[in-house]
C-alpha atoms as a PDB file:
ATOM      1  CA  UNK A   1      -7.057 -11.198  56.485  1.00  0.00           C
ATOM      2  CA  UNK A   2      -5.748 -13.935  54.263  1.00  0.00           C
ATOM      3  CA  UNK A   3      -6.567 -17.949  54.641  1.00  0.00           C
ATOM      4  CA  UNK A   4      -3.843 -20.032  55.409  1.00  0.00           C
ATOM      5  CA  UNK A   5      -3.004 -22.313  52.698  1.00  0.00           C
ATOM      6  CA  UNK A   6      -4.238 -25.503  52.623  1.00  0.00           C
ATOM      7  CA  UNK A   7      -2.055 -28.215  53.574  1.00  0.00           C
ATOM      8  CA  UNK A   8      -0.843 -30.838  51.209  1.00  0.00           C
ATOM      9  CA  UNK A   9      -3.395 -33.920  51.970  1.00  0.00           C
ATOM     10  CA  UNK A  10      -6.063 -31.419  52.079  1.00  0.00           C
ATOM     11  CA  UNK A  11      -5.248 -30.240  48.392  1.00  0.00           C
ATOM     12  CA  UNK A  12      -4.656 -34.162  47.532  1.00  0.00           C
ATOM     13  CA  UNK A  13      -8.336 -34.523  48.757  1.00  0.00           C
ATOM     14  CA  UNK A  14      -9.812 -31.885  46.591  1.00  0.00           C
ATOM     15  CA  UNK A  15      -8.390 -32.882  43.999  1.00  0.00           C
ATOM     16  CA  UNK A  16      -9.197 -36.367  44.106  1.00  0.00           C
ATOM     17  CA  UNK A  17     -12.745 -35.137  44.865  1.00  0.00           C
ATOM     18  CA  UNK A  18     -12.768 -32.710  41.209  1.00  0.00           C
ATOM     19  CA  UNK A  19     -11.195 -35.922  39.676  1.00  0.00           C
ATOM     20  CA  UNK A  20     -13.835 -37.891  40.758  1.00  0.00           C
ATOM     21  CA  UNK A  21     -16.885 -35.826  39.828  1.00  0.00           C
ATOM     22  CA  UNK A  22     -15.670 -34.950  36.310  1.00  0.00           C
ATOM     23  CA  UNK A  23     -15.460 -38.791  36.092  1.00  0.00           C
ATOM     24  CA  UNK A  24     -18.966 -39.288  36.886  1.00  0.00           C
ATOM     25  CA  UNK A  25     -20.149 -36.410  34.748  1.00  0.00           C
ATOM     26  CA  UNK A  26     -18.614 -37.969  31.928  1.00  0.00           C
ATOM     27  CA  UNK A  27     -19.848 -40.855  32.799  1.00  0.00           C
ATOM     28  CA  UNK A  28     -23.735 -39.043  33.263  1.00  0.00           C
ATOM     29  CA  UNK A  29     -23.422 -37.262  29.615  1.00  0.00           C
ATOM     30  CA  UNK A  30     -22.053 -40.693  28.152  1.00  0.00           C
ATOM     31  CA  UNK A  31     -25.363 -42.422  29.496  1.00  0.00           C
ATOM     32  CA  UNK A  32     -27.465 -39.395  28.058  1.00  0.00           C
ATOM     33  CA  UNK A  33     -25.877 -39.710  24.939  1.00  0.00           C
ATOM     34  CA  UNK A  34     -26.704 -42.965  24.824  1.00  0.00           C
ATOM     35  CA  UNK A  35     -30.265 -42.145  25.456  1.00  0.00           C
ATOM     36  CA  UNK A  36     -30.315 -39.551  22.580  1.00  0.00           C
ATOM     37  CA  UNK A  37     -29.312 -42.623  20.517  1.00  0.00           C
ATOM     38  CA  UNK A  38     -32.403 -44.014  21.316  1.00  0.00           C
ATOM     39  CA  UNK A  39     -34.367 -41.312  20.241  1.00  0.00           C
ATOM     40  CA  UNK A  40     -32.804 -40.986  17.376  1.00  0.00           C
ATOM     41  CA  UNK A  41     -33.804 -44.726  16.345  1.00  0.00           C
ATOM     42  CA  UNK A  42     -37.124 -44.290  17.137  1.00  0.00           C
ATOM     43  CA  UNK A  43     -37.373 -41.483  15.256  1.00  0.00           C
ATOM     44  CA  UNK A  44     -36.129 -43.055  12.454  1.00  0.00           C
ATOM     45  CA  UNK A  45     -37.562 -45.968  12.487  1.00  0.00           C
ATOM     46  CA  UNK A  46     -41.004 -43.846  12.487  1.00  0.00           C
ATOM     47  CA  UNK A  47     -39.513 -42.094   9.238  1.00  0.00           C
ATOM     48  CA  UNK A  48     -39.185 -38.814  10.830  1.00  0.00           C
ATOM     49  CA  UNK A  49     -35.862 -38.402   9.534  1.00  0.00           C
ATOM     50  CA  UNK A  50     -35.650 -34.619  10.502  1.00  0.00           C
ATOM     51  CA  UNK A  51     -36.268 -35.265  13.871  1.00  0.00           C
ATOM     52  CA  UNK A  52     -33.822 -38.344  14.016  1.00  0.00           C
ATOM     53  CA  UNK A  53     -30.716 -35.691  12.836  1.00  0.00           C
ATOM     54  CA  UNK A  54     -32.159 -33.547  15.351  1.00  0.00           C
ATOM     55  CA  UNK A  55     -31.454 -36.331  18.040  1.00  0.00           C
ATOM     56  CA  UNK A  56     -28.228 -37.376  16.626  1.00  0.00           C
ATOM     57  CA  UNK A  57     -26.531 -33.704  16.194  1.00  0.00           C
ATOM     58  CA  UNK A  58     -27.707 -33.670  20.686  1.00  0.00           C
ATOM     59  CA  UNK A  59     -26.115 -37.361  20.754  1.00  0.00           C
ATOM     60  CA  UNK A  60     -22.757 -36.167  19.132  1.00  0.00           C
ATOM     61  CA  UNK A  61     -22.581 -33.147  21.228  1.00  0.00           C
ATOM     62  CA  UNK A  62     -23.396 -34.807  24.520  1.00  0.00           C
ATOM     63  CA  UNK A  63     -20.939 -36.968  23.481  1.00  0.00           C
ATOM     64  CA  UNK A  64     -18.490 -34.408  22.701  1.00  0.00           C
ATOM     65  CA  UNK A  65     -18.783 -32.343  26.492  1.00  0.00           C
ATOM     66  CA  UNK A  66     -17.986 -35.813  27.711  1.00  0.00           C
ATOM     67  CA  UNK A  67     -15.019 -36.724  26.392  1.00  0.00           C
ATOM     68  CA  UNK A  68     -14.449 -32.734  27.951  1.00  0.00           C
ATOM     69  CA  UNK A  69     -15.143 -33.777  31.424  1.00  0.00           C
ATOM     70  CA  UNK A  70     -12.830 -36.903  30.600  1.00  0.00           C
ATOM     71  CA  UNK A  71      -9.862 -34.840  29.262  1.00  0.00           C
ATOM     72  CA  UNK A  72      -9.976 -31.999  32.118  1.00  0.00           C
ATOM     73  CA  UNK A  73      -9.954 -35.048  34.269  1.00  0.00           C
ATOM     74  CA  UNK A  74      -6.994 -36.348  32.738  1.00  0.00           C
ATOM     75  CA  UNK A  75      -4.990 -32.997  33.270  1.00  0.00           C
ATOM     76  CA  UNK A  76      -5.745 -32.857  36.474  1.00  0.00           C
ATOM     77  CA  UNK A  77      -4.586 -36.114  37.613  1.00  0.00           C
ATOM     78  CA  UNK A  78      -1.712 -35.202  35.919  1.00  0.00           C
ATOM     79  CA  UNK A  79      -0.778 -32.120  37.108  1.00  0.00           C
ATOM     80  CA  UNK A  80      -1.913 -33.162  40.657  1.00  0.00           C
ATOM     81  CA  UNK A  81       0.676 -35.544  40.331  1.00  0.00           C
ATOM     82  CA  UNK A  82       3.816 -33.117  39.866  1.00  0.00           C
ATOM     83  CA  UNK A  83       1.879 -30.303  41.770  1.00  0.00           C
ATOM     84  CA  UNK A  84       0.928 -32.444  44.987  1.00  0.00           C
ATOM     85  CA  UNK A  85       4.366 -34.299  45.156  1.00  0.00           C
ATOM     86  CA  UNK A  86       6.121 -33.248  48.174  1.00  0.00           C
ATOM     87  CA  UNK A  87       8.901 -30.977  47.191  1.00  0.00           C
ATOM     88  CA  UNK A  88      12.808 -32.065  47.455  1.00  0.00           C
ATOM     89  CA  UNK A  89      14.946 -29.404  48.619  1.00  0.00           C
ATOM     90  CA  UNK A  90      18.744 -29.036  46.865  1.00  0.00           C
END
């Protein structure tokens, strides 16, 4: 038995909802990021300078799977934009 599809304000709405939550996990791993910064000062300031890369290399890459949530974001608004539009008949 198949589903029906969904119809067009419900697919706006899930979208808008995905958009939304990969804002806010960017926004999450920016914030932990940050955090790793913190550590990573600490650390050096301590003189543990192995543990301070340690904290840096997670800072970078935290940083790095946010910018990912920001860019799938991105394509998403902008495909929901062309995708969602209602469609003009010739």
């Amino acid at each position: 038995m198949s589903m029906p599809n969904p119809s067009p304000e419900k697919k706006r709405a899930e979208a808008a909802r995905h958009i939304a939550l990969l804002h806010a996990q960017n926004e999450t791993f920016l914030l932990h990021a940050d955090a790793l910064d913190r550590y990573c000062e600490a650390c050096t300031a301590s003189g543990n300078m192995a543990a301070a890369a340690a904290w840096r290399r997670l800072a970078n890459q935290t940083r790095g799977e946010a910018h990912w949530f920001s860019f799938r974001a991105e394509v998403l608004e902008g495909s929901a934009k062309h995708i969602l539009e209602p469609q003009k008949c010739a």
